[in-house]
Protein backbone atom coordinates (compact mmCIF):
# COMPACT_ATOMS: atom_id res chain seq x y z
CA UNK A 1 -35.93 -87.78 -41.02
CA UNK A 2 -34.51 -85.46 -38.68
CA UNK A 3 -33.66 -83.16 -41.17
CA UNK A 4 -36.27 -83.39 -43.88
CA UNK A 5 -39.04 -82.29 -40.92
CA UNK A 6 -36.69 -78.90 -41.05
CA UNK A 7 -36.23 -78.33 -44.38
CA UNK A 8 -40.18 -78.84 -45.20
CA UNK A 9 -41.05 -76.40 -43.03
CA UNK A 10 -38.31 -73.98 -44.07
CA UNK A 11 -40.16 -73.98 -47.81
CA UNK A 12 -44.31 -74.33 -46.34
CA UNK A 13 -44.23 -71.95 -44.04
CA UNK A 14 -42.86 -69.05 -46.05
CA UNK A 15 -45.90 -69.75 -48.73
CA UNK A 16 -48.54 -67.72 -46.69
CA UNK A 17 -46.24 -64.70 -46.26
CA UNK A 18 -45.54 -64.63 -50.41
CA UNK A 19 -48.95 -65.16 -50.95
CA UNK A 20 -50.06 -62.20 -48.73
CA UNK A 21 -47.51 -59.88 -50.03
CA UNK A 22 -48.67 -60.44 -53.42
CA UNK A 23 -51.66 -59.21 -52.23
CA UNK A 24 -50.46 -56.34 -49.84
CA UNK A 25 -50.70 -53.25 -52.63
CA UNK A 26 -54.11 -54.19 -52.94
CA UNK A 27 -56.84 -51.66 -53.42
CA UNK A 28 -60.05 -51.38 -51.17
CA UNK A 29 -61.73 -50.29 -54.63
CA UNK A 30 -60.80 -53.38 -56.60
CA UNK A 31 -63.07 -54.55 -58.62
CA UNK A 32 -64.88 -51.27 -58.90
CA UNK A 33 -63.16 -50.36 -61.94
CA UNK A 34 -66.10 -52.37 -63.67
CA UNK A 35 -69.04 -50.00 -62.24
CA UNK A 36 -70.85 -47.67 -64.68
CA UNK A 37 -70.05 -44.77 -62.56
CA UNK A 38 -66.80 -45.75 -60.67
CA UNK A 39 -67.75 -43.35 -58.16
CA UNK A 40 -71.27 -44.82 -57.23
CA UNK A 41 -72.55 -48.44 -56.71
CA UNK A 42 -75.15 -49.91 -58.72
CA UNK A 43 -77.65 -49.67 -55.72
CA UNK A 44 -76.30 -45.91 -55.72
CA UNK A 45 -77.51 -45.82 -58.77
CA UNK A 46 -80.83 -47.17 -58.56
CA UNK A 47 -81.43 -45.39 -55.39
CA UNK A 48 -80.98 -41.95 -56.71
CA UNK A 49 -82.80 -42.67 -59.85
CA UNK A 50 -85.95 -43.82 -58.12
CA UNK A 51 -86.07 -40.44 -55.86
CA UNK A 52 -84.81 -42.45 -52.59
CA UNK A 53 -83.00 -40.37 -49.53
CA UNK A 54 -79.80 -41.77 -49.92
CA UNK A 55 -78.89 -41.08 -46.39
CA UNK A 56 -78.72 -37.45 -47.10
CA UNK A 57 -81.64 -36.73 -44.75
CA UNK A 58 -79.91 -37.96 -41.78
CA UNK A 59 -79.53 -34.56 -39.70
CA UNK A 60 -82.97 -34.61 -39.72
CA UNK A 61 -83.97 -38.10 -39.36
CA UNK A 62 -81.34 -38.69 -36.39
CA UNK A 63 -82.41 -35.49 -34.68
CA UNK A 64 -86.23 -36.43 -34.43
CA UNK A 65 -87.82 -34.98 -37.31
CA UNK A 66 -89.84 -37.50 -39.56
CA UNK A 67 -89.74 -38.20 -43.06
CA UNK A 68 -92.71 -38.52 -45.28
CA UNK A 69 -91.87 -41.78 -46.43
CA UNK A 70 -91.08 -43.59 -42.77
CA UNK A 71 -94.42 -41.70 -41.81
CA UNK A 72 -96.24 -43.25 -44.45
CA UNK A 73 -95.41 -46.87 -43.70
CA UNK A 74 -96.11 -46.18 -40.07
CA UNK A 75 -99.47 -44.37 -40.40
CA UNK A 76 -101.24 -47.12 -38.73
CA UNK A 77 -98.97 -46.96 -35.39
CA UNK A 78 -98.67 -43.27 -35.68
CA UNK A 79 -102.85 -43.22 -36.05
CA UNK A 80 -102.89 -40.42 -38.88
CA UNK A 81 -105.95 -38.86 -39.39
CA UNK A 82 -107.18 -38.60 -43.42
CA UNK A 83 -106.32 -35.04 -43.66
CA UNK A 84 -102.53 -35.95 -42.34
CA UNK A 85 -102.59 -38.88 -44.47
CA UNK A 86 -103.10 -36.59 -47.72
CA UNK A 87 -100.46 -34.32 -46.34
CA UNK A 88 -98.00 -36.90 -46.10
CA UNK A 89 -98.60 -38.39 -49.70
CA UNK A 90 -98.17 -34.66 -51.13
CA UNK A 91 -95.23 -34.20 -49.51
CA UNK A 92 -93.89 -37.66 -50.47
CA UNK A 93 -94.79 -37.16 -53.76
CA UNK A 94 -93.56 -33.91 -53.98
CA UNK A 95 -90.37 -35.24 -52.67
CA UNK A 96 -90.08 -37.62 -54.66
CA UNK A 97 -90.47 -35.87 -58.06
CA UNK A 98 -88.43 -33.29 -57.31
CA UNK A 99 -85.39 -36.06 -55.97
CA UNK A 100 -85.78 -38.49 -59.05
CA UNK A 101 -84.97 -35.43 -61.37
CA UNK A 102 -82.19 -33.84 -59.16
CA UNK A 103 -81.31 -37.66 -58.61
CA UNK A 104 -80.84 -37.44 -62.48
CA UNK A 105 -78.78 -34.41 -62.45
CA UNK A 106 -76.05 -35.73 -59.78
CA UNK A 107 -75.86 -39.46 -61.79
CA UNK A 108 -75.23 -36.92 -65.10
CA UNK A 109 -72.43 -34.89 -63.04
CA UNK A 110 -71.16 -38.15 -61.59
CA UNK A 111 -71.03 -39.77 -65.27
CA UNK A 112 -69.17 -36.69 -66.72
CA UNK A 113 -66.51 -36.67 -64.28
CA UNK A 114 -65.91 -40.45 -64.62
CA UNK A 115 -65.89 -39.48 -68.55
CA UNK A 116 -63.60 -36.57 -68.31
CA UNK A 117 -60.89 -39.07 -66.06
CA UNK A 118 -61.27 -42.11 -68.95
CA UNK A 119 -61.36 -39.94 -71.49
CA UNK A 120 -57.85 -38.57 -70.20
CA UNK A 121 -56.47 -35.12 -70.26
CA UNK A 122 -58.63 -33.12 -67.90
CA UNK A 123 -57.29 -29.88 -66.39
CA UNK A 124 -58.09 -28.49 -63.57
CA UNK A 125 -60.58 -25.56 -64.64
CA UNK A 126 -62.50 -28.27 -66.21
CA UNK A 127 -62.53 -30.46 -63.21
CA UNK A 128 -63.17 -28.09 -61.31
CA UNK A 129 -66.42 -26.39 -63.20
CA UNK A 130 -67.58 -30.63 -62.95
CA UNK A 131 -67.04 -31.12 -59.46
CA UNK A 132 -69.05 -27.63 -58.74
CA UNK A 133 -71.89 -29.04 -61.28
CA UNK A 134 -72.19 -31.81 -59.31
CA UNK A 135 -71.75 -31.00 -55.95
CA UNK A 136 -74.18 -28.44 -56.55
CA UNK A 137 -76.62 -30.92 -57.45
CA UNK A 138 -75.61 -32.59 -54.24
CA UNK A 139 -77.18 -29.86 -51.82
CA UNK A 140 -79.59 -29.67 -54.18
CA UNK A 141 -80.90 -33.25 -53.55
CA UNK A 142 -79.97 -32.75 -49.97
CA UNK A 143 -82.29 -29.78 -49.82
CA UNK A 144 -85.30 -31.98 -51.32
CA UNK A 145 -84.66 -34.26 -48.99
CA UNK A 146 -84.33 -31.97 -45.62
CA UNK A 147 -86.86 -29.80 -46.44
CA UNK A 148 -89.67 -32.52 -47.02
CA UNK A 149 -89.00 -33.72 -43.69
CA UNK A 150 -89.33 -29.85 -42.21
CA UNK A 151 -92.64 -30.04 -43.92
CA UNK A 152 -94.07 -33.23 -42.53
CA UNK A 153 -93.21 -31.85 -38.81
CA UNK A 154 -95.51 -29.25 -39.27
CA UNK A 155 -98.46 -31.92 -40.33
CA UNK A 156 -97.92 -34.16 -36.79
CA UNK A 157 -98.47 -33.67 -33.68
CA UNK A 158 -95.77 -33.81 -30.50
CA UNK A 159 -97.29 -37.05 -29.77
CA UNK A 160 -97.02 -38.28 -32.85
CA UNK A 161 -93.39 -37.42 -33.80
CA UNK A 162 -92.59 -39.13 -30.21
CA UNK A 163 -94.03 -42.21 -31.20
CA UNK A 164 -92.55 -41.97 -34.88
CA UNK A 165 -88.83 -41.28 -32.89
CA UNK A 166 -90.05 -44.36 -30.59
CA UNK A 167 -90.68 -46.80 -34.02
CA UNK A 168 -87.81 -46.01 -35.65
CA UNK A 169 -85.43 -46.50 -32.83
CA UNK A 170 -84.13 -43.41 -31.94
CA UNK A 171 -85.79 -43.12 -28.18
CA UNK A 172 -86.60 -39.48 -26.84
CA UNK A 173 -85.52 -36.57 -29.12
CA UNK A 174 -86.16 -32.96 -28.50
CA UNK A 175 -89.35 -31.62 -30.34
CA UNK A 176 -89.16 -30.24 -33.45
């Protein structure tokens, strides 16, 4: 008995160790290999193709200027009159057709690079005329995005961007 204790532990606990380096080399993106666009998740995907922000608004969202959208839902709390109401929609809508079709554009860029890399053999002029197409659709998007919420600054009032900056969380940001 005094030896068989020993010699069961000598082969159990080593198990753990071989089981974890089997699994050392393995890849964050695992898995991912099944997407559509390996490069962009299936909400990704939905997200851009319904005209949504994507997070690419953020310099403007986190530095106190509102977004049509946000300003929408919260036209109760931010007491918009009908006029700014009407101005928000335009912009939103505005927004919003201009993003789903840029939205299009990136998810086309996005799907020819993953095409170019399965399809093997791409050089590097070609990649890089892709990854221009696309990234240029990128700030395009961006733009839509940024500039919407530039617009709908100009529709509230101080008060009301303080208490839209108050709602969403972000406390006391410089005026716009």
């Amino acid at each position: 008995m005094k030896f068989l204790i020993p010699a069961f532990l000598a082969v159990v606990l080593p198990l753990p160790a071989a089981a974890q380096s089997e699994h050392a080399h393995m890849s964050p993106y695992a898995g991912e290999q099944q997407r559509e666009i390996k490069s962009l998740s299936a909400e990704d995907i939905a997200e851009l193709s319904a005209g949504g922000g994507w997070g690419l608004a953020k310099p403007a969202e986190l530095n106190g200027v509102p977004g049509p959208s946000h300003v929408l839902k919260m036209k109760r709390e931010l007491a918009l009159t009908a006029d700014q109401e009407r101005s928000a929609q335009r912009i939103f809508e505005e927004m919003r057709s201009e993003a789903v079709a840029e939205g299009k554009n990136l998810l086309a860029g996005e799907a020819a690079l993953d095409a170019a890399f399965r399809d093997g053999g791409i050089e590097a002029d070609h990649l890089r005329m892709l990854l221009r197409r696309t990234e240029v659709s990128r700030a395009n998007l961006r733009y839509v995005h940024l500039a919407a919420h530039l617009r709908m600054a100009r529709v509230l009032t101080r008060d009301q961007v303080k208490r839209y900056n108050e709602l969403r969380g972000y406390g006391a940001h410089p005026q716009p």
